[in-house]
PDB file of N, CA and C in Angstrom:
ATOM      1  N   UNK A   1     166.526 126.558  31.546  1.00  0.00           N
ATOM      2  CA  UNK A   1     165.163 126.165  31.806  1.00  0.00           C
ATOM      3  C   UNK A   1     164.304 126.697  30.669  1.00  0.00           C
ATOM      4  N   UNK A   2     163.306 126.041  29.975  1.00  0.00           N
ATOM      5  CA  UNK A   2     162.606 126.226  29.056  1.00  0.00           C
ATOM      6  C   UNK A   2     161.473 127.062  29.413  1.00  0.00           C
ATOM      7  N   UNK A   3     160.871 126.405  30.766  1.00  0.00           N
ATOM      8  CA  UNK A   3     159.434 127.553  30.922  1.00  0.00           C
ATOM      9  C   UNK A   3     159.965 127.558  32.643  1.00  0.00           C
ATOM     10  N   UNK A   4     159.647 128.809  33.255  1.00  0.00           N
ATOM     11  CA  UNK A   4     159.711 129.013  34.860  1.00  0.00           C
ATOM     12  C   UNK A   4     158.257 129.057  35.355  1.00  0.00           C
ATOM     13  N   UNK A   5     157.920 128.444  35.964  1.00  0.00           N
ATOM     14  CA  UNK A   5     156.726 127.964  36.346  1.00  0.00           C
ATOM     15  C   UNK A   5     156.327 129.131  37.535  1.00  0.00           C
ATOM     16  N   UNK A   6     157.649 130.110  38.025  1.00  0.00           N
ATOM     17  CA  UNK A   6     156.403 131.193  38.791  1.00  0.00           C
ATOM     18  C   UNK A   6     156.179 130.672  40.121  1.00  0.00           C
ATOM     19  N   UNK A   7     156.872 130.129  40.333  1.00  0.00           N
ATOM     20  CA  UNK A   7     156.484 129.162  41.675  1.00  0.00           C
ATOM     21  C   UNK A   7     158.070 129.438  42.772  1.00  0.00           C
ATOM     22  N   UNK A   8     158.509 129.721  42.435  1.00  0.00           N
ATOM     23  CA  UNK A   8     159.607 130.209  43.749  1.00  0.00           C
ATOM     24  C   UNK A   8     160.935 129.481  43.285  1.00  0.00           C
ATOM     25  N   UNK A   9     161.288 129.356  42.212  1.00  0.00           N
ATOM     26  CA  UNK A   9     162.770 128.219  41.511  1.00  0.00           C
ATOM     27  C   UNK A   9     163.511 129.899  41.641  1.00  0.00           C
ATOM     28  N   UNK A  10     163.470 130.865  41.078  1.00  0.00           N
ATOM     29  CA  UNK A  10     164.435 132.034  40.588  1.00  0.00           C
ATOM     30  C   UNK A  10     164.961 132.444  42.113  1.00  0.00           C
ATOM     31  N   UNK A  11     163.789 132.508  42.958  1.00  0.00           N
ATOM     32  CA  UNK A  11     164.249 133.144  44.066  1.00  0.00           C
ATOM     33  C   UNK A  11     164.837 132.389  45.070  1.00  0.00           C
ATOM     34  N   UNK A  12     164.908 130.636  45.099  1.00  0.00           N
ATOM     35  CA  UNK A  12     165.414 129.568  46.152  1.00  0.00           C
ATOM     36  C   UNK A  12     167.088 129.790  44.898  1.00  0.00           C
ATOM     37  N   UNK A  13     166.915 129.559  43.863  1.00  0.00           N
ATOM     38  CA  UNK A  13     168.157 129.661  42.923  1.00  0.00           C
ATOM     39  C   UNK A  13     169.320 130.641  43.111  1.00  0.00           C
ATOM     40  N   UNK A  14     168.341 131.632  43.380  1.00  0.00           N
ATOM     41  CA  UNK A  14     169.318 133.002  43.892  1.00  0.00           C
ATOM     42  C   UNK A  14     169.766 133.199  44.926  1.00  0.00           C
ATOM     43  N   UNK A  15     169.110 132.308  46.236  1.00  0.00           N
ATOM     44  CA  UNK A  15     169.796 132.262  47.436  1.00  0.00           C
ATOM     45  C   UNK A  15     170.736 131.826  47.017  1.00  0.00           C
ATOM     46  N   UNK A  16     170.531 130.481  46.411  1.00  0.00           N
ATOM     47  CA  UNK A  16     172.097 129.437  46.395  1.00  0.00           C
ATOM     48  C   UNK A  16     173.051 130.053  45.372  1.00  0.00           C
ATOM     49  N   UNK A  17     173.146 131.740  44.962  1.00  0.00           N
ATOM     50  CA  UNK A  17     173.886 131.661  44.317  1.00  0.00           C
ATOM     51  C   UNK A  17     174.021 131.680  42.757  1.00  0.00           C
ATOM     52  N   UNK A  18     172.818 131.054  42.391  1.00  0.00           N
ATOM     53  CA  UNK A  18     172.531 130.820  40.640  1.00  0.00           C
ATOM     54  C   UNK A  18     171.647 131.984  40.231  1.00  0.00           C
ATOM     55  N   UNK A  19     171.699 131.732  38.490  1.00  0.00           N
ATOM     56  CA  UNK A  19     170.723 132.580  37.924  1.00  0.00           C
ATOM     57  C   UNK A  19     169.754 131.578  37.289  1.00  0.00           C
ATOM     58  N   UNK A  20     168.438 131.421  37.170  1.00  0.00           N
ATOM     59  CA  UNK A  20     168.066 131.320  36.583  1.00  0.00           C
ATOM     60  C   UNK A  20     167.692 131.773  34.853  1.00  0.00           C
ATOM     61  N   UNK A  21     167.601 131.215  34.081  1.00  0.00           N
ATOM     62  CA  UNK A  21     167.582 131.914  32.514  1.00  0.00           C
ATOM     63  C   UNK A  21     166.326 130.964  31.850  1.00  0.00           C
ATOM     64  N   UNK A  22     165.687 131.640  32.110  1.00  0.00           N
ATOM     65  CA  UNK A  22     163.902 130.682  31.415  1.00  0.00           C
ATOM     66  C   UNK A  22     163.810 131.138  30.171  1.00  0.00           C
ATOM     67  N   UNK A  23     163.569 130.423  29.040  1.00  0.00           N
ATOM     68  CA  UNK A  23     162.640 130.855  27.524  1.00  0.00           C
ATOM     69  C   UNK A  23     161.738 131.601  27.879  1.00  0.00           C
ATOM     70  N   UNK A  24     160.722 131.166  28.686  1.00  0.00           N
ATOM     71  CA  UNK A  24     159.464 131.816  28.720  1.00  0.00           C
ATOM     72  C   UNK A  24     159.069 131.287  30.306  1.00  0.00           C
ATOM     73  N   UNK A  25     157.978 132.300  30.745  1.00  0.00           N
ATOM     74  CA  UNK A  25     157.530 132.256  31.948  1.00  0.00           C
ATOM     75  C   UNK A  25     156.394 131.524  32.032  1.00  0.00           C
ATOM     76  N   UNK A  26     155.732 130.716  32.686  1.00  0.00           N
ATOM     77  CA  UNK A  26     154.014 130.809  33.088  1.00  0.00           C
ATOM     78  C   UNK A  26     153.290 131.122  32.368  1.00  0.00           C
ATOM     79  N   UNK A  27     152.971 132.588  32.967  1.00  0.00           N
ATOM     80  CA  UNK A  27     152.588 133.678  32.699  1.00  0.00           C
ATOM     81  C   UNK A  27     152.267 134.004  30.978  1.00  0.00           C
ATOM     82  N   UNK A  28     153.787 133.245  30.471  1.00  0.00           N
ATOM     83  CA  UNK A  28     153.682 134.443  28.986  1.00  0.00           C
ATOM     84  C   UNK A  28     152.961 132.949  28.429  1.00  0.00           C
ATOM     85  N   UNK A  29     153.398 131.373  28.489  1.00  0.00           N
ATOM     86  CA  UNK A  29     152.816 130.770  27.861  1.00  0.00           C
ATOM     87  C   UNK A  29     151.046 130.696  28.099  1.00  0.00           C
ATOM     88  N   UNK A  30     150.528 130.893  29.379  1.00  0.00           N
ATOM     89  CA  UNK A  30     149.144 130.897  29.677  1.00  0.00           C
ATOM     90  C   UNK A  30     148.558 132.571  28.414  1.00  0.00           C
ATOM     91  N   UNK A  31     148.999 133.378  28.659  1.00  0.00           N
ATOM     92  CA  UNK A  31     148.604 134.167  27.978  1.00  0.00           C
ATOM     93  C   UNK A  31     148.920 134.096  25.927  1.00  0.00           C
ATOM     94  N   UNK A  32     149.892 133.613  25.923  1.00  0.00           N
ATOM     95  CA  UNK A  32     149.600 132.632  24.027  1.00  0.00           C
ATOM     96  C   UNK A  32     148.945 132.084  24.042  1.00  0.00           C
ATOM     97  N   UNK A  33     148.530 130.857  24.664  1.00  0.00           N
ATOM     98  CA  UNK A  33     147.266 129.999  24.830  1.00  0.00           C
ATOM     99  C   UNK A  33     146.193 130.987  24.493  1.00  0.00           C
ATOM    100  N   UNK A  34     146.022 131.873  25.236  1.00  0.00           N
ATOM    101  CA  UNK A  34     144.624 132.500  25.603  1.00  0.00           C
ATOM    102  C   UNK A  34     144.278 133.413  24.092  1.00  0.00           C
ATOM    103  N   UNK A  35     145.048 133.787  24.003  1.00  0.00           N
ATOM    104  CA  UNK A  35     145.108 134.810  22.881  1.00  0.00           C
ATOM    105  C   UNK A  35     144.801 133.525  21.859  1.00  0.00           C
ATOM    106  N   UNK A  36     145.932 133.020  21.716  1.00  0.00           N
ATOM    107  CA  UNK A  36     145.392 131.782  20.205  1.00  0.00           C
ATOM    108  C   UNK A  36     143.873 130.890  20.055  1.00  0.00           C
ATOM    109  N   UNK A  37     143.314 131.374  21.723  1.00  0.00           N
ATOM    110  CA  UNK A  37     141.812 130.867  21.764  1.00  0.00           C
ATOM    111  C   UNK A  37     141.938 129.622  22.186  1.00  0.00           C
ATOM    112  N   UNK A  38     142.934 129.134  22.557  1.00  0.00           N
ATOM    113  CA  UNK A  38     143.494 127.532  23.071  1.00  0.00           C
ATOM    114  C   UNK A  38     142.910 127.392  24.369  1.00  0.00           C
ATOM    115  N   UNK A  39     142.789 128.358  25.083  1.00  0.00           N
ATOM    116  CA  UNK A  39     142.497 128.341  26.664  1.00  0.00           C
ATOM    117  C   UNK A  39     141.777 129.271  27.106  1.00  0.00           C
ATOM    118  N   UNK A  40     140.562 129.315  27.502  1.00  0.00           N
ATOM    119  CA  UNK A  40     139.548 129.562  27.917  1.00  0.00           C
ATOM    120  C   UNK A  40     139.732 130.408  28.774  1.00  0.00           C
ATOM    121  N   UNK A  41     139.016 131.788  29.144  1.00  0.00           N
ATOM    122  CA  UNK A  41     139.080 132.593  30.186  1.00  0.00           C
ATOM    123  C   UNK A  41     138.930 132.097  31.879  1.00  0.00           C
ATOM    124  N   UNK A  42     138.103 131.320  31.471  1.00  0.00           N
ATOM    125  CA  UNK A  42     137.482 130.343  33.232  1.00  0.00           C
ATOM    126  C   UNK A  42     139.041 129.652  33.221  1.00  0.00           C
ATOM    127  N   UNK A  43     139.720 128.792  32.548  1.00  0.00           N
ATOM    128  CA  UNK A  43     140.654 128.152  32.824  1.00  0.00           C
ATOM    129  C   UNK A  43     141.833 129.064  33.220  1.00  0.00           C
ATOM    130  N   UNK A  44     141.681 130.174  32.534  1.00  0.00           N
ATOM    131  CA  UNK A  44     143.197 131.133  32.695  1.00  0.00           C
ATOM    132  C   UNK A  44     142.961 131.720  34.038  1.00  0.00           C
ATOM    133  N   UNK A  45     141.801 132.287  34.685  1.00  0.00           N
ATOM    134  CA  UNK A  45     141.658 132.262  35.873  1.00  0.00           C
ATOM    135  C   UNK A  45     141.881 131.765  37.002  1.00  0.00           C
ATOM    136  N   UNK A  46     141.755 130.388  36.595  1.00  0.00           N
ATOM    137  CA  UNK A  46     141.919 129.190  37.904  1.00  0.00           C
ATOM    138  C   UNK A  46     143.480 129.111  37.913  1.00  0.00           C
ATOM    139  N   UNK A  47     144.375 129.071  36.845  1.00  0.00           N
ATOM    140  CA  UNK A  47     145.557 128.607  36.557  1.00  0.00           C
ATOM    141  C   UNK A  47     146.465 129.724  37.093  1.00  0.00           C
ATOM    142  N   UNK A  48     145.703 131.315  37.377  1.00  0.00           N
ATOM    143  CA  UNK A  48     146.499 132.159  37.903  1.00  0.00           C
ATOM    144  C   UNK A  48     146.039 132.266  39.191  1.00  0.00           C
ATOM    145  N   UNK A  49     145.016 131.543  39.716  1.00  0.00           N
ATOM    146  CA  UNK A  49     144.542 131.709  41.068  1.00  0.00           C
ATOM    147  C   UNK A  49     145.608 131.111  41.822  1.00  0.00           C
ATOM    148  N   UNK A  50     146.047 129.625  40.956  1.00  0.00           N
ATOM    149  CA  UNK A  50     146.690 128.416  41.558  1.00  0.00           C
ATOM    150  C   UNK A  50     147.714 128.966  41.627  1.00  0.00           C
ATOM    151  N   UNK A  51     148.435 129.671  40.898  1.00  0.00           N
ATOM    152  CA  UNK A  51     150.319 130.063  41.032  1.00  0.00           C
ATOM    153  C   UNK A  51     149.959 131.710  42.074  1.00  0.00           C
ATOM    154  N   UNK A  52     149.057 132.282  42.176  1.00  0.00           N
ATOM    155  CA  UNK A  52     148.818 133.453  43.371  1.00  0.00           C
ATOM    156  C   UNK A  52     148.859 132.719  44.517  1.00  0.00           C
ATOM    157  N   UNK A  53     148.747 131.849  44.418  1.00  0.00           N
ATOM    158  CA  UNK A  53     148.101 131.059  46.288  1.00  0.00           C
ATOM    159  C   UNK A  53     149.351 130.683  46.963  1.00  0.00           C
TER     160      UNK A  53
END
């Protein structure tokens, strides 16, 4: 898997048995964005509200 979206794949994966192996998380691509100035503080907010909920 290229990016793990943080959303419950590692832990339904691991019931059944598998590992998941992600490049990168969510998390780490929202925060390059942010840092490179690509993505806005108001947006990085909402986008971690949405994967908390």
């Amino acid at each position: 898997m290229l990016i793990d979206r943080e959303q419950g794949a590692r832990a339904n994966l691991a019931a059944a048995g598998l590992n998941l192996h992600a490049v990168f998380s969510l998390s780490q691509v929202l925060d390059s964005l942010h840092r490179a100035g690509l993505l806005d503080a108001t947006v990085l907010a909402e986008v971690r509200a949405y994967l908390n909920a």
